[in-house]
PDB file of N, CA and C in Angstrom:
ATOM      1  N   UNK A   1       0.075-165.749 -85.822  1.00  0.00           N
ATOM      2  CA  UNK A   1       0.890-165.356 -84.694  1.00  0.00           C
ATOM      3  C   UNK A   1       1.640-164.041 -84.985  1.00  0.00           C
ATOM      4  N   UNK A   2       2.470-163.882 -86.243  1.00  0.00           N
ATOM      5  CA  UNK A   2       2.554-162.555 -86.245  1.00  0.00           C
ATOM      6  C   UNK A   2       1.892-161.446 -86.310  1.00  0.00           C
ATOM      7  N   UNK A   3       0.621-161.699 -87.039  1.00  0.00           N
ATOM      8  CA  UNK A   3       0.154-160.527 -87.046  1.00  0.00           C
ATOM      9  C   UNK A   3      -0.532-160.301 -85.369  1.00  0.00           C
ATOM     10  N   UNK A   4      -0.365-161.016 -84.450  1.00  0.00           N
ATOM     11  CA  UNK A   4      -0.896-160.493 -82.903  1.00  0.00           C
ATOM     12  C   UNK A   4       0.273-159.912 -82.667  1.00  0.00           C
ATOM     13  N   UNK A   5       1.710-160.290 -82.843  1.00  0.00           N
ATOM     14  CA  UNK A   5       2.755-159.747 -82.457  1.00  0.00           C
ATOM     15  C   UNK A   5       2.927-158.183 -83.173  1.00  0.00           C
ATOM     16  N   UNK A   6       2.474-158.168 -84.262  1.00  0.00           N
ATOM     17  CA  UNK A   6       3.057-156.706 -84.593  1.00  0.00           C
ATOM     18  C   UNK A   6       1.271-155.723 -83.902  1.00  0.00           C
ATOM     19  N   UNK A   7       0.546-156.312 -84.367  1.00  0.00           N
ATOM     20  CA  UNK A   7      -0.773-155.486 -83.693  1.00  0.00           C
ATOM     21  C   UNK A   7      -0.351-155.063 -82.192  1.00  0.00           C
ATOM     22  N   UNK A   8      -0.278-156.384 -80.897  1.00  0.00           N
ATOM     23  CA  UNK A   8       0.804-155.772 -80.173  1.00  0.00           C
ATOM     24  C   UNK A   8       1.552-154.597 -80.238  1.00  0.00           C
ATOM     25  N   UNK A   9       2.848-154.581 -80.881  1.00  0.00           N
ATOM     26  CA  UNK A   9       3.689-153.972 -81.095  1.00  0.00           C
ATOM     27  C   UNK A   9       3.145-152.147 -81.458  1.00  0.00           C
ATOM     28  N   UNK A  10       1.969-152.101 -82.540  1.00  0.00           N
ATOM     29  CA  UNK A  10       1.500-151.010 -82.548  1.00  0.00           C
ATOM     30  C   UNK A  10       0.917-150.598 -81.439  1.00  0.00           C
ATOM     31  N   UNK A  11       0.166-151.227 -80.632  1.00  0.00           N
ATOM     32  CA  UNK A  11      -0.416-150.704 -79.300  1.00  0.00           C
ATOM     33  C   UNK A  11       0.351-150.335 -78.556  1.00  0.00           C
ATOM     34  N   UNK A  12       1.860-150.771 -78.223  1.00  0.00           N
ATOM     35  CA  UNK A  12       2.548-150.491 -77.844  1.00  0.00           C
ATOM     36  C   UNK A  12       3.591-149.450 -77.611  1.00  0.00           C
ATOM     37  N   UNK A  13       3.814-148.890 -78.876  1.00  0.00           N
ATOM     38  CA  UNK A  13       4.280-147.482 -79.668  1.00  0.00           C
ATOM     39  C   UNK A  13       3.423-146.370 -79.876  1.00  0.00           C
ATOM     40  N   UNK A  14       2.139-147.248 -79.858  1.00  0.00           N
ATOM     41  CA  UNK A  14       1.545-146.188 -80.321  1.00  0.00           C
ATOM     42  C   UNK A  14       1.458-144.364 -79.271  1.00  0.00           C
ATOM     43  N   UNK A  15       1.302-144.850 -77.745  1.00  0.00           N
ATOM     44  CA  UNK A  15       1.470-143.167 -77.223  1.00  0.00           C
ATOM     45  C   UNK A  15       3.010-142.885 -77.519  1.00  0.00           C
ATOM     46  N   UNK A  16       4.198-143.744 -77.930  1.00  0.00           N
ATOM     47  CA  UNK A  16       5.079-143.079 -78.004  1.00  0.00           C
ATOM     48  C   UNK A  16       5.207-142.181 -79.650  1.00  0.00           C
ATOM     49  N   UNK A  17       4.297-142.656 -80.612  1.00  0.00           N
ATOM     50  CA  UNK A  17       4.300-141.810 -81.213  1.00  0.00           C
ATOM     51  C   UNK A  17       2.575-140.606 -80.970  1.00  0.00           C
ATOM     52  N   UNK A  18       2.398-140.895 -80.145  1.00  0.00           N
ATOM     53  CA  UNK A  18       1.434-139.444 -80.237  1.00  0.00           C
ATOM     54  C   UNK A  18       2.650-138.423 -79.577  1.00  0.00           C
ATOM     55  N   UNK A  19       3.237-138.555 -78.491  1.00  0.00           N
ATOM     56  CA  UNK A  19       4.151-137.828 -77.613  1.00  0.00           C
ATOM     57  C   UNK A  19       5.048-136.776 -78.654  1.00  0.00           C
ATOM     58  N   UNK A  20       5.165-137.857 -79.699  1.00  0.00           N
ATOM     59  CA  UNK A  20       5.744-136.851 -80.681  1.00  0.00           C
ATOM     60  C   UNK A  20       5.318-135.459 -81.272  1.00  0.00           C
ATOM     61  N   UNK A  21       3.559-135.469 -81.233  1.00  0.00           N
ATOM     62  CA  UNK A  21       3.170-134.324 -81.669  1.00  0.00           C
ATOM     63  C   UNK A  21       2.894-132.869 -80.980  1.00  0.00           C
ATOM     64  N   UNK A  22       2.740-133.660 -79.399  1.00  0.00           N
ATOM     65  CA  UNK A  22       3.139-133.058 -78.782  1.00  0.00           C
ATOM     66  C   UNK A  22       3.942-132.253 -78.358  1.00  0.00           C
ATOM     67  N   UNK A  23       5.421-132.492 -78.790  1.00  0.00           N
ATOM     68  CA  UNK A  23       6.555-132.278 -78.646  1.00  0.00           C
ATOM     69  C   UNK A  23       6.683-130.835 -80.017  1.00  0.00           C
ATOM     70  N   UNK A  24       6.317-131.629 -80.828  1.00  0.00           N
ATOM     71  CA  UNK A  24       6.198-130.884 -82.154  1.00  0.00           C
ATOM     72  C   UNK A  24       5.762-129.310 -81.943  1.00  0.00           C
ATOM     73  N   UNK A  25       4.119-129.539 -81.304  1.00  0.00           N
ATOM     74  CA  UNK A  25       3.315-128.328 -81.067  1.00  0.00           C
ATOM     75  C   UNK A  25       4.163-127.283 -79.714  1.00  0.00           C
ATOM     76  N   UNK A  26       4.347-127.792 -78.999  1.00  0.00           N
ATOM     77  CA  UNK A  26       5.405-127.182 -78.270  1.00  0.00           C
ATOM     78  C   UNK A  26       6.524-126.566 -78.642  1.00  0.00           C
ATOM     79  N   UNK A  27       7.047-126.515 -79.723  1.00  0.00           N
ATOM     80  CA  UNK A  27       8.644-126.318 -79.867  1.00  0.00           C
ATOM     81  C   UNK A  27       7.902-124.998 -81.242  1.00  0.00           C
ATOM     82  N   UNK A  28       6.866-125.014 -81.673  1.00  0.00           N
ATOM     83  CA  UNK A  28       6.395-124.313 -82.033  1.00  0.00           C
ATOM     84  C   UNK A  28       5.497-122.691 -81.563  1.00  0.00           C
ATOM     85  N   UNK A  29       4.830-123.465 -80.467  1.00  0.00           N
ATOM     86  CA  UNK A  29       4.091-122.615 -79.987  1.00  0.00           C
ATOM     87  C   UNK A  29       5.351-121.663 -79.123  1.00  0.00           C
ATOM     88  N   UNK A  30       6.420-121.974 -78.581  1.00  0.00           N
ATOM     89  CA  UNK A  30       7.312-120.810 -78.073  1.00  0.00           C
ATOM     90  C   UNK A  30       8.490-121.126 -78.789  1.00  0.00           C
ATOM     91  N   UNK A  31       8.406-120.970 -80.313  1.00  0.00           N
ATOM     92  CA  UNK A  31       9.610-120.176 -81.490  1.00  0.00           C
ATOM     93  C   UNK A  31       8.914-119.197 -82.355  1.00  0.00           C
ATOM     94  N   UNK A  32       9.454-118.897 -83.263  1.00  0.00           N
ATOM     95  CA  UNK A  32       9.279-117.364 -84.023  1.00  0.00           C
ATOM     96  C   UNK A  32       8.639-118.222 -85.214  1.00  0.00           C
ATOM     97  N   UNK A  33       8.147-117.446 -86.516  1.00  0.00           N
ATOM     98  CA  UNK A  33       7.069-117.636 -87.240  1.00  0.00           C
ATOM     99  C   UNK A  33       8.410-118.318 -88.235  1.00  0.00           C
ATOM    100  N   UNK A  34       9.820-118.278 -88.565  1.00  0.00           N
ATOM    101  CA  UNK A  34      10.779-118.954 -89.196  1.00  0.00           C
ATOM    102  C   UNK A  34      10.880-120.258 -88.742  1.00  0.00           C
ATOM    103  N   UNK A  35      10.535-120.404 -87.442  1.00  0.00           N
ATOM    104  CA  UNK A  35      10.729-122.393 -86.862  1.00  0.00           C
ATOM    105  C   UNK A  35       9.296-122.771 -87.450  1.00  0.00           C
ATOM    106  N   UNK A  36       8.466-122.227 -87.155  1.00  0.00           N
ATOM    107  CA  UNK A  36       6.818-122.832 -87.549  1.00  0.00           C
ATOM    108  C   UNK A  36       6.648-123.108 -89.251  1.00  0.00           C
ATOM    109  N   UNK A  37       7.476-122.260 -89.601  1.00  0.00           N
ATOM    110  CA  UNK A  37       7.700-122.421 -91.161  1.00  0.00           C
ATOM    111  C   UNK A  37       8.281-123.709 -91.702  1.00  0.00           C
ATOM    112  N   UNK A  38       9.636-123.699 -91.123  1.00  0.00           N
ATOM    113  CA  UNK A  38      10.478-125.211 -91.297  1.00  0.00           C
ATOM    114  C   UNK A  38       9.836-126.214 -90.790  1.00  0.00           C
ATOM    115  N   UNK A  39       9.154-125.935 -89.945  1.00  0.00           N
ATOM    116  CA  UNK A  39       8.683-127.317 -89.297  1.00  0.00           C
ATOM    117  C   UNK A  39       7.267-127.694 -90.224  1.00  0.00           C
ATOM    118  N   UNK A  40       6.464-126.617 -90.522  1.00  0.00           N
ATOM    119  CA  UNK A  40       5.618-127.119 -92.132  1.00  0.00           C
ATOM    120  C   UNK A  40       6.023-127.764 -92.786  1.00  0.00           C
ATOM    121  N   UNK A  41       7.581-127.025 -93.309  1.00  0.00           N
ATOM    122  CA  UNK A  41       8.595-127.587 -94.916  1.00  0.00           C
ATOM    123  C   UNK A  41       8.180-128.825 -94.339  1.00  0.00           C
ATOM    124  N   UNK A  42       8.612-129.600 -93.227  1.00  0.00           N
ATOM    125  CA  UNK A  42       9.607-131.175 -93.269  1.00  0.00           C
ATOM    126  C   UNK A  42       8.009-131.667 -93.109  1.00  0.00           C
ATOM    127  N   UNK A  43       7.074-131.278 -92.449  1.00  0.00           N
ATOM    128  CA  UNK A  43       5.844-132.291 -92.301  1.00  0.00           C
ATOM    129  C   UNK A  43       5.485-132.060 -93.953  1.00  0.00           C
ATOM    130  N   UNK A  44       5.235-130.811 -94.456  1.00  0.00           N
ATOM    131  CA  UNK A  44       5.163-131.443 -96.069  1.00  0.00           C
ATOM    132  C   UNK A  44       6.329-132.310 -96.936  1.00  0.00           C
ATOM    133  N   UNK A  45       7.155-131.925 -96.728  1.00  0.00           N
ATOM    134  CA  UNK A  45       7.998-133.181 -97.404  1.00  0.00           C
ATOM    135  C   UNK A  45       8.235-134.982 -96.992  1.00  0.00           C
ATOM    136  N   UNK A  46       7.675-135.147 -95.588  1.00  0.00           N
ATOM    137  CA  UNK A  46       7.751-136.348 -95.052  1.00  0.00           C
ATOM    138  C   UNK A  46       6.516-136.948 -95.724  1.00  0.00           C
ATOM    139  N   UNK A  47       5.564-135.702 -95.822  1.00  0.00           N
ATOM    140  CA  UNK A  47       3.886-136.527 -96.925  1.00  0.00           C
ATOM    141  C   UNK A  47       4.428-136.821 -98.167  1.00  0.00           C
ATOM    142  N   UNK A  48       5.276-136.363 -98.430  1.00  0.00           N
ATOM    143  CA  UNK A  48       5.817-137.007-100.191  1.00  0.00           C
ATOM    144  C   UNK A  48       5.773-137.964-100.158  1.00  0.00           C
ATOM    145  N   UNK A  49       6.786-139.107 -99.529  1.00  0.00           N
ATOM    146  CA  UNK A  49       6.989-139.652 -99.725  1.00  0.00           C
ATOM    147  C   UNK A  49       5.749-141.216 -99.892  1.00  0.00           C
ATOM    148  N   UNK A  50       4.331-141.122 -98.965  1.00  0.00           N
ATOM    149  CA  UNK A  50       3.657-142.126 -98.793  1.00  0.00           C
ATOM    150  C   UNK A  50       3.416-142.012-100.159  1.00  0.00           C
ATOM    151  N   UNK A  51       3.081-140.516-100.607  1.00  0.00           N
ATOM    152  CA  UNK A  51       2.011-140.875-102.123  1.00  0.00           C
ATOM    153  C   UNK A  51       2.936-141.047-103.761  1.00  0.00           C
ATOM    154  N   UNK A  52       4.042-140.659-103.169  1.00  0.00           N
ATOM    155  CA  UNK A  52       4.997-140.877-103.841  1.00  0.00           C
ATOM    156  C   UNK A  52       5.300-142.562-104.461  1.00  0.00           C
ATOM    157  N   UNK A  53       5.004-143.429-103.080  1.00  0.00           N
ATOM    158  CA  UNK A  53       5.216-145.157-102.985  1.00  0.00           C
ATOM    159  C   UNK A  53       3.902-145.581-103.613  1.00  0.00           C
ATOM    160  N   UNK A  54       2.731-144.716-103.324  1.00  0.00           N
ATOM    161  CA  UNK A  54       1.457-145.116-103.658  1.00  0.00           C
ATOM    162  C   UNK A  54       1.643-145.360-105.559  1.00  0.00           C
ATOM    163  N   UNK A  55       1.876-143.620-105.768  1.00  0.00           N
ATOM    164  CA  UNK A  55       1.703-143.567-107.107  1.00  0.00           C
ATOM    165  C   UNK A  55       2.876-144.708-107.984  1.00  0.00           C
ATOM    166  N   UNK A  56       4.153-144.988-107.470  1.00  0.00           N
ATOM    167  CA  UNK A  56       4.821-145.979-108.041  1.00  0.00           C
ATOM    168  C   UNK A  56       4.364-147.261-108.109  1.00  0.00           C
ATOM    169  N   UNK A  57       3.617-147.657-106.834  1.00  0.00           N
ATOM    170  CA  UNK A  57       2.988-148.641-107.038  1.00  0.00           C
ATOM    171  C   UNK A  57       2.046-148.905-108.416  1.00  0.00           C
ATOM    172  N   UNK A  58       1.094-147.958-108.164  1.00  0.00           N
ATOM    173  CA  UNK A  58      -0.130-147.759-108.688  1.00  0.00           C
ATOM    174  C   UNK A  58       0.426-147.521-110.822  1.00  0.00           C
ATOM    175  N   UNK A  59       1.412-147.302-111.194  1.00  0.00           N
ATOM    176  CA  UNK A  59       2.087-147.081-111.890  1.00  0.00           C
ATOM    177  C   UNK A  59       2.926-148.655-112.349  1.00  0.00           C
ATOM    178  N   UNK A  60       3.638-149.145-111.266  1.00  0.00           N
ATOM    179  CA  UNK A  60       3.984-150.652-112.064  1.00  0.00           C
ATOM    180  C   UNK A  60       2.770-151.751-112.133  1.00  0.00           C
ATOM    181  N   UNK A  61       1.975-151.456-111.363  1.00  0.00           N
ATOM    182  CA  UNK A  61       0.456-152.441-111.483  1.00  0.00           C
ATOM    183  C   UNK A  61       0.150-152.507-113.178  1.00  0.00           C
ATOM    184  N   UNK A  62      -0.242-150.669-113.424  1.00  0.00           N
ATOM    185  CA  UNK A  62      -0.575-150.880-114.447  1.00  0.00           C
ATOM    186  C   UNK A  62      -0.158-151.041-115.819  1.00  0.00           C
ATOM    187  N   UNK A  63       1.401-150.879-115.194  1.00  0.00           N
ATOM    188  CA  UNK A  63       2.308-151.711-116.688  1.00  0.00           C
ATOM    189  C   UNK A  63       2.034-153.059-117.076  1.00  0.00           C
ATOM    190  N   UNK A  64       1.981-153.783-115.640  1.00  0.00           N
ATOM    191  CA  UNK A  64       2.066-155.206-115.334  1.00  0.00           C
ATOM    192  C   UNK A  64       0.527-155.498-116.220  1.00  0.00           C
ATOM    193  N   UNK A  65      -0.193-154.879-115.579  1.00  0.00           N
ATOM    194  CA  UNK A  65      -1.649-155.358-116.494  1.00  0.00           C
ATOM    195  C   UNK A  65      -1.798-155.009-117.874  1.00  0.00           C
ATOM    196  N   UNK A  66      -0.826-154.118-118.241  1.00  0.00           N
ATOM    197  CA  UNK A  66      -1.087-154.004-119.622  1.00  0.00           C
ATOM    198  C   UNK A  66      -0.472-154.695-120.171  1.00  0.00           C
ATOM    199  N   UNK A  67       0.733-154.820-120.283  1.00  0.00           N
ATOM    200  CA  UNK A  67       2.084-156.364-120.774  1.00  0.00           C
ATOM    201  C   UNK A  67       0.878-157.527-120.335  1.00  0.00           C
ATOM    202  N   UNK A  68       0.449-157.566-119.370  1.00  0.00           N
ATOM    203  CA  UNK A  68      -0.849-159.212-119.284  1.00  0.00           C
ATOM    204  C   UNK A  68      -1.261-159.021-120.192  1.00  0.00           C
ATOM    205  N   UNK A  69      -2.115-158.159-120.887  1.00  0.00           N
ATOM    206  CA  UNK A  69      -3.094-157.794-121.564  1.00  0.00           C
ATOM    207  C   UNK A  69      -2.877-158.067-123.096  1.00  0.00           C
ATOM    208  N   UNK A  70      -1.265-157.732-123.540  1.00  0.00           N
ATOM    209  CA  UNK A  70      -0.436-157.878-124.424  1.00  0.00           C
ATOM    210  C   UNK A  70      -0.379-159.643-124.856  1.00  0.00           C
ATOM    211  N   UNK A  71      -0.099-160.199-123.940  1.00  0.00           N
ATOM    212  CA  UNK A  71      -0.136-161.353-123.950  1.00  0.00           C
ATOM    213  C   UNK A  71      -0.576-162.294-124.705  1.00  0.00           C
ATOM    214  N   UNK A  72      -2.480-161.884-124.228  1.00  0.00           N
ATOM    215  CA  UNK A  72      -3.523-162.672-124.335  1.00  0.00           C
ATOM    216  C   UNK A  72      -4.056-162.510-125.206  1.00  0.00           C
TER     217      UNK A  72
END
């Protein structure tokens, strides 16, 4: 049952986040080459953060398997 509720929930949001890019490309296409710049900075710094969670993950896994490994 939850997972229909949040699948839901993404269908639901979901054009409200396309609207966003929209919005994005607009506020770009009529500012100067200094807004198009900042607005790069923050879309590259908002990508930090997924691979950032990835690599921590991916990083205590393999402590965890090596301390197992230690173990046995």
């Amino acid at each position: 049952m939850k997972i229909k509720i949040i699948t839901l929930l993404f269908i639901l949001l979901s054009q409200t986040i396309s609207s966003q890019c929209a919005m994005c490309k607009a506020v770009v296409e009529n500012g100067d080459a200094d807004m198009a710049e900042g607005i790069n900075s923050g879309i590259t710094f908002l990508m930090l953060f997924p691979y950032l969670f990835l690599a921590i993950g991916i990083i205590i896994y393999y402590r965890n398997k090596k301390r197992d490994a230690k173990k046995l």
